[in-house]
N, C-alpha and C. Protein backbone atom coordinates (compact mmCIF):
# COMPACT_ATOMS: atom_id res chain seq x y z
N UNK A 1 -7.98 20.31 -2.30
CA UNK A 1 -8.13 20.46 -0.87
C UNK A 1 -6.90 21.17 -0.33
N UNK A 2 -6.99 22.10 0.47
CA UNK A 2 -6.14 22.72 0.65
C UNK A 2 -5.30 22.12 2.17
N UNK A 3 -5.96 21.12 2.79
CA UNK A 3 -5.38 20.72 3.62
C UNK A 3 -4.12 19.59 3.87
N UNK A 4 -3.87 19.81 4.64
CA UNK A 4 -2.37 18.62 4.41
C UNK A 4 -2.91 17.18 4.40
N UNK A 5 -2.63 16.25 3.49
CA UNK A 5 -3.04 14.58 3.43
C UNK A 5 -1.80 14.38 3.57
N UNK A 6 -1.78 13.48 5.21
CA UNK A 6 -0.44 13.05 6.23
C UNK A 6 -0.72 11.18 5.49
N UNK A 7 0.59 10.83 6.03
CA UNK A 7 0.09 9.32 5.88
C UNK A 7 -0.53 8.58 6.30
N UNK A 8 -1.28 8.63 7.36
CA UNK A 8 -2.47 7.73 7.91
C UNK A 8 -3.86 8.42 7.10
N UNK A 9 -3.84 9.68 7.11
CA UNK A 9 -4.93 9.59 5.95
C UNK A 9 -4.70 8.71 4.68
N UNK A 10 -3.74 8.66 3.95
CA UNK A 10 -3.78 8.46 2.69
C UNK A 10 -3.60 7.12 2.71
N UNK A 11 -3.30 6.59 3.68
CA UNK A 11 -3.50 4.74 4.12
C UNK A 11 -4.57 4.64 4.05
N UNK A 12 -6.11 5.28 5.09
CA UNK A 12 -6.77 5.07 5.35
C UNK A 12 -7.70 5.19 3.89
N UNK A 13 -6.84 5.93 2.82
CA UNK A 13 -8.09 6.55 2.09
C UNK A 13 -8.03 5.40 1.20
N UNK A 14 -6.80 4.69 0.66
CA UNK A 14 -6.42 3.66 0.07
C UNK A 14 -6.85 2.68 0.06
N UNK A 15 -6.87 1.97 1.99
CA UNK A 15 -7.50 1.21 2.06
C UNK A 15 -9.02 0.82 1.74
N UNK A 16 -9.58 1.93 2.13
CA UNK A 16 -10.87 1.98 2.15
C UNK A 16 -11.37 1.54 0.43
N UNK A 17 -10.65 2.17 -0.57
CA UNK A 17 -11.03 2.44 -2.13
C UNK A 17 -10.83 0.67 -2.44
N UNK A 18 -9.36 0.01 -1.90
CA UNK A 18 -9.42 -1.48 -2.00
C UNK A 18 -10.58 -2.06 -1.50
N UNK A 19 -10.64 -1.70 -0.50
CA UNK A 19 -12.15 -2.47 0.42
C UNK A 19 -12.95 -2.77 -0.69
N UNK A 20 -13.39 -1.65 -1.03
CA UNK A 20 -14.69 -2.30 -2.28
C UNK A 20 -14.63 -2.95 -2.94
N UNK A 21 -13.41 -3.73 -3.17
CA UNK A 21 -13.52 -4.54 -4.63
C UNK A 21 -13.41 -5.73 -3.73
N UNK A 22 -14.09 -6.65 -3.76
CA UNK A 22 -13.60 -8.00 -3.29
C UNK A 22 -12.96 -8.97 -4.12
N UNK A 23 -12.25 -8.86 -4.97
CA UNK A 23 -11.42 -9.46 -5.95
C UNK A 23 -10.18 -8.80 -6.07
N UNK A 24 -9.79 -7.74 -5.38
CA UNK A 24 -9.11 -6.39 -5.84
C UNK A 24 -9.61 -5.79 -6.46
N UNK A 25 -8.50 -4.70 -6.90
CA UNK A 25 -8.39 -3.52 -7.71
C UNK A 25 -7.03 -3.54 -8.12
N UNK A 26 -6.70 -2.60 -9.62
CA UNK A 26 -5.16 -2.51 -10.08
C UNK A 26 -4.97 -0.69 -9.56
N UNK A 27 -3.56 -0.92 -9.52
CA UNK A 27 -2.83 0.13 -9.30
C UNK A 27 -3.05 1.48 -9.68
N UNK A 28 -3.35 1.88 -11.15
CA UNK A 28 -4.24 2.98 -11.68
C UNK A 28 -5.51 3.45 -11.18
N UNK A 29 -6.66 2.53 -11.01
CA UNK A 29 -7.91 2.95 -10.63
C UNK A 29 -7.87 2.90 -9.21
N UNK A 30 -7.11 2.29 -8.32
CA UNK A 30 -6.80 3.10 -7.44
C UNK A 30 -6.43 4.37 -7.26
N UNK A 31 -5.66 4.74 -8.38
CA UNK A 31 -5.09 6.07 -7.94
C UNK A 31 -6.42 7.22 -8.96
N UNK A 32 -7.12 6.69 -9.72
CA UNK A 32 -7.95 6.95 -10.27
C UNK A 32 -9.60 7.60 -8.80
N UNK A 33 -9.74 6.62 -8.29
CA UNK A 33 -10.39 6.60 -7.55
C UNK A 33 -10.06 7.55 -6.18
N UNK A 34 -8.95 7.53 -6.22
CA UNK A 34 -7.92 8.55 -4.75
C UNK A 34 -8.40 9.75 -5.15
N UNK A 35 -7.47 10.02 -6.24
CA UNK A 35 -7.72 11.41 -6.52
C UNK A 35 -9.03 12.11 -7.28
N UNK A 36 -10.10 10.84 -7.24
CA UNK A 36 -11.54 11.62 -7.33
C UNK A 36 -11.80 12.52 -5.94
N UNK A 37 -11.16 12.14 -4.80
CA UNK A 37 -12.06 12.77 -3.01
C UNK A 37 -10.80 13.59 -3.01
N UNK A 38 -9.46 13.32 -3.17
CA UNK A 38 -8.12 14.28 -2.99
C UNK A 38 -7.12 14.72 -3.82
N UNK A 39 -6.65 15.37 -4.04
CA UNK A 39 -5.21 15.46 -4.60
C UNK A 39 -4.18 15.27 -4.52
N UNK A 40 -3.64 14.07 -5.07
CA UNK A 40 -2.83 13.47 -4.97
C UNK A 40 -1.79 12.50 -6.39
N UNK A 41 -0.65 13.14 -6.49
CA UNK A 41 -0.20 12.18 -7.59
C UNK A 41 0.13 10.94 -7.64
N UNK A 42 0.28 10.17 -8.57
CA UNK A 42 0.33 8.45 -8.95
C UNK A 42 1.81 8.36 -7.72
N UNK A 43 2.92 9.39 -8.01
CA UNK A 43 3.95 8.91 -7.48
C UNK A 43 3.77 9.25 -6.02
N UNK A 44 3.03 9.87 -5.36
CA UNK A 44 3.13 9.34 -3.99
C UNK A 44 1.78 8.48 -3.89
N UNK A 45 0.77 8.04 -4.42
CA UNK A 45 0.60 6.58 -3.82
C UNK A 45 0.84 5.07 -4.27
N UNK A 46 1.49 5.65 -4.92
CA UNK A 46 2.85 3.76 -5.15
C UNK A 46 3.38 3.36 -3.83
N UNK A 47 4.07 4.42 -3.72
CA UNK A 47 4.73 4.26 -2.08
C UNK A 47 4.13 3.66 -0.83
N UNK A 48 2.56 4.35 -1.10
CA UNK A 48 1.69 3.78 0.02
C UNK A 48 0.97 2.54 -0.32
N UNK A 49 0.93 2.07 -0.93
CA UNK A 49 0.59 0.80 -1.68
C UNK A 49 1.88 -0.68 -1.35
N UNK A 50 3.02 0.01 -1.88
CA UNK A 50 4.11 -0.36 -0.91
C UNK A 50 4.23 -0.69 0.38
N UNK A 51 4.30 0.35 1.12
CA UNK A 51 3.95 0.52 2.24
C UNK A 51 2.82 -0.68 2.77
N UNK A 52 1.72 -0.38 2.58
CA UNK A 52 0.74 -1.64 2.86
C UNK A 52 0.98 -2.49 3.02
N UNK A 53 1.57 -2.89 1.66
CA UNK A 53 1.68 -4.13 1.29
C UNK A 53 2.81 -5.11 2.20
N UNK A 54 3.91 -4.31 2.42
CA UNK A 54 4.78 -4.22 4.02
C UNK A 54 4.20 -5.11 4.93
N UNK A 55 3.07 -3.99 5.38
CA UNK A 55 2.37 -4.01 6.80
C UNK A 55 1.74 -5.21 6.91
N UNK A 56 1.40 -5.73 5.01
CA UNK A 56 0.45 -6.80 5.47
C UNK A 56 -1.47 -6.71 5.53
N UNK A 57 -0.56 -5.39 5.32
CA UNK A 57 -2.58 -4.40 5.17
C UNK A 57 -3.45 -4.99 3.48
N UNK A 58 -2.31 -5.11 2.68
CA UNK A 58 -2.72 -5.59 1.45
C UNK A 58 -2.06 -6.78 0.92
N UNK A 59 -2.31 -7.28 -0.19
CA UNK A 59 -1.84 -8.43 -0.97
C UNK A 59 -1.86 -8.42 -2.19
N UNK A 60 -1.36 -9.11 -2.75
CA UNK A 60 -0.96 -8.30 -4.23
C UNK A 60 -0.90 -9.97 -4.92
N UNK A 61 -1.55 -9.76 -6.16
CA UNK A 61 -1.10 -10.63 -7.07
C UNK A 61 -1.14 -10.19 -9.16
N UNK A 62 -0.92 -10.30 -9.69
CA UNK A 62 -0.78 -10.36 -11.10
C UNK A 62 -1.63 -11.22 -11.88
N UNK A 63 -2.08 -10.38 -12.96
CA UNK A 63 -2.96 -11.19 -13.88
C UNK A 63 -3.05 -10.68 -15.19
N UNK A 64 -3.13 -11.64 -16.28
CA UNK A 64 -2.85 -10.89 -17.78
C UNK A 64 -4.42 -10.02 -17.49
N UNK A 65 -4.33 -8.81 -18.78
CA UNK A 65 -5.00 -7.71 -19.09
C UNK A 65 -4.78 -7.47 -20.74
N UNK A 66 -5.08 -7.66 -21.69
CA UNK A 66 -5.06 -7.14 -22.64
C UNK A 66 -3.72 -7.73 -23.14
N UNK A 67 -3.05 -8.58 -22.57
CA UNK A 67 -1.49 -9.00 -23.19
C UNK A 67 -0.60 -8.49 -22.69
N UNK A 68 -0.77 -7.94 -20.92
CA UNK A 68 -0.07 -7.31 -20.30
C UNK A 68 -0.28 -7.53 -18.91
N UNK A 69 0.70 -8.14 -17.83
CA UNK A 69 0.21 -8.24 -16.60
C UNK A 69 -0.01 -6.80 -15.94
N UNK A 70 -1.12 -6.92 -15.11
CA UNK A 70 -1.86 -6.14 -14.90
C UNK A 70 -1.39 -6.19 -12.91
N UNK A 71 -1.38 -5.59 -12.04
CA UNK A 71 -0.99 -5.81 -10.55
C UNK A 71 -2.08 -5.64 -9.84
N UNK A 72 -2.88 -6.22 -9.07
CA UNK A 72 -3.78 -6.15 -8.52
C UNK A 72 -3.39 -6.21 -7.24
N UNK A 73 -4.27 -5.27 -5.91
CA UNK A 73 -4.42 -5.11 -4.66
C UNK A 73 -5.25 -5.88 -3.91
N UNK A 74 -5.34 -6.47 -3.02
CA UNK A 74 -6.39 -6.83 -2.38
C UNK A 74 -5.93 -6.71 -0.58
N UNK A 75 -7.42 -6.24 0.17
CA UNK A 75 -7.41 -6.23 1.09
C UNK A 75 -7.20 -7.13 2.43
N UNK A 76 -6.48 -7.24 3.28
CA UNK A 76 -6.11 -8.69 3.96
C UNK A 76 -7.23 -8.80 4.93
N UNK A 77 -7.26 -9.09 6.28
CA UNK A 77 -7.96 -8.95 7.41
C UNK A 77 -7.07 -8.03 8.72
N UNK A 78 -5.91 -8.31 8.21
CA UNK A 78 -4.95 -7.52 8.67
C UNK A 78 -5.64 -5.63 8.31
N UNK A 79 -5.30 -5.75 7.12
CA UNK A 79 -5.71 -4.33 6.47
C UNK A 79 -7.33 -3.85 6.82
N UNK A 80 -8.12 -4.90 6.86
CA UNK A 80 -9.88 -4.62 7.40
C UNK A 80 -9.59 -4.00 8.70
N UNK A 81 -8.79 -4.67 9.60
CA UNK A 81 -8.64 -4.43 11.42
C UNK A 81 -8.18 -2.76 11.25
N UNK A 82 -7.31 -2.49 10.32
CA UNK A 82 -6.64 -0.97 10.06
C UNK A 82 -7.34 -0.21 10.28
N UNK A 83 -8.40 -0.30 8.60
CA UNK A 83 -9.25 0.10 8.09
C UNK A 83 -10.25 0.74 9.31
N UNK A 84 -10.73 -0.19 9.74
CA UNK A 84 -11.94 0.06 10.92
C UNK A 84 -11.41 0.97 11.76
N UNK A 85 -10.19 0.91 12.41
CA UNK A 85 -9.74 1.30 13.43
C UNK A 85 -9.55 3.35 12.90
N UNK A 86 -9.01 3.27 11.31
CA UNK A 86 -8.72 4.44 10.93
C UNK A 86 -10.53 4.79 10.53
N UNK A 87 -11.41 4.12 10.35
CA UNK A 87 -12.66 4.90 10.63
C UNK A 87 -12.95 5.57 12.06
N UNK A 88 -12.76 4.75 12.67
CA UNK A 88 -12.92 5.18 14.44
C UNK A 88 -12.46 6.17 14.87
N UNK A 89 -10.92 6.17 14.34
CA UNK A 89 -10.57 7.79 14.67
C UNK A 89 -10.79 8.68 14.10
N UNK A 90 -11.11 8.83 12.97
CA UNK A 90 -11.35 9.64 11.78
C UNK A 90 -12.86 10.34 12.17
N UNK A 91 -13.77 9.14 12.48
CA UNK A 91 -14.68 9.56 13.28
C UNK A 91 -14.83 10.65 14.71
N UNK A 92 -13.98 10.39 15.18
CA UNK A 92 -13.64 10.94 16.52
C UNK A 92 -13.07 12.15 16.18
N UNK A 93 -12.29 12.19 15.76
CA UNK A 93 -11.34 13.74 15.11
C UNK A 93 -12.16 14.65 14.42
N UNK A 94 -13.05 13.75 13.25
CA UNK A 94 -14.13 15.27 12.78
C UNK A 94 -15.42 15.50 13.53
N UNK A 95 -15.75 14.67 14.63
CA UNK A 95 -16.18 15.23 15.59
C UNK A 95 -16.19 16.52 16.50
N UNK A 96 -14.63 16.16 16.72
CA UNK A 96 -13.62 17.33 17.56
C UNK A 96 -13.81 18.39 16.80
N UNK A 97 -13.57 18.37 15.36
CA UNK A 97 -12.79 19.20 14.42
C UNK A 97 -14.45 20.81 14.18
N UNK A 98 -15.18 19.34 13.97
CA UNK A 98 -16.94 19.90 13.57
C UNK A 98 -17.59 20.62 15.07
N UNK A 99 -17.46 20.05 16.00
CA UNK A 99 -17.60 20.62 16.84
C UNK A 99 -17.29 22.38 17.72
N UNK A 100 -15.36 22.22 16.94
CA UNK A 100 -14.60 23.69 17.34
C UNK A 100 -15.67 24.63 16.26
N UNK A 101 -15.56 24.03 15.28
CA UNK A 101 -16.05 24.66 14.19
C UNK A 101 -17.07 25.31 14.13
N UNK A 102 -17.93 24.71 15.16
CA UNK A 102 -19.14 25.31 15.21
C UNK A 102 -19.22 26.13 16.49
N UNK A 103 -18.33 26.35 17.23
CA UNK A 103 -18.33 27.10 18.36
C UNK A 103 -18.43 26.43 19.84
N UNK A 104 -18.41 25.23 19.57
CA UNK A 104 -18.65 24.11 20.73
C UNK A 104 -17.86 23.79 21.87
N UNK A 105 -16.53 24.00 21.51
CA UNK A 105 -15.42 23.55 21.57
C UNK A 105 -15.42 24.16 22.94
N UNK A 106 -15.07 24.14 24.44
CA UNK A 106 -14.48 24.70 25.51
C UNK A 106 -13.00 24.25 25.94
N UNK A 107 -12.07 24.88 26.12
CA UNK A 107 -10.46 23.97 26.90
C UNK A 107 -10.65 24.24 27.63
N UNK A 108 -11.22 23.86 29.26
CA UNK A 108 -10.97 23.98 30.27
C UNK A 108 -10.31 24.71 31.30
């Protein structure tokens, strides 16, 4: 994609990929799953995972895997309220965006 992925996208895109798992997800298939829709390397979404996890947007716990703890994500209600809110605008913006695009667009 040739466009810039700012950090509220790549929150939003994060969150969303946790959303689905209701048990979590680990750290890899997250980033597995990211960079199926974008491009993006492992080392910048650690950070945002981080980050989250900060905010409170996520939760994190550990569990063996093969003879190896494994880090798992999970989504809070904190992080759902995000989530929704970064659909809403996201919604609203490629509205705007689809709209210029198509010739719609007037500035007053």
């Amino acid at each position: 994609m040739i466009f810039n992925t700012g950090a509220a996208l790549l929150d939003a895109v994060v969150l969303s990929v946790v959303s689905r798992e209701k048990d979590g997800t680990y750290g890899y298939k997250i980033t597995q799953d990211v960079q199926a829709v974008i491009s993006v390397s492992e080392s910048t979404l650690y950070p945002v995972l981080r980050r989250l996890l900060k905010d409170g947007c996520l939760e994190s716990y550990d569990q063996e895997f093969q003879g190896r703890n494994r880090r798992y994500y999970k989504i809070t209600s904190t992080g759902v309220v995000q989530l929704n809110m970064y659909k809403q605008e996201w919604h609203e913006y490629t509205l705007k965006i689809n709209n210029l695009f198509d010739g719609g667009y007037q500035n007053g």
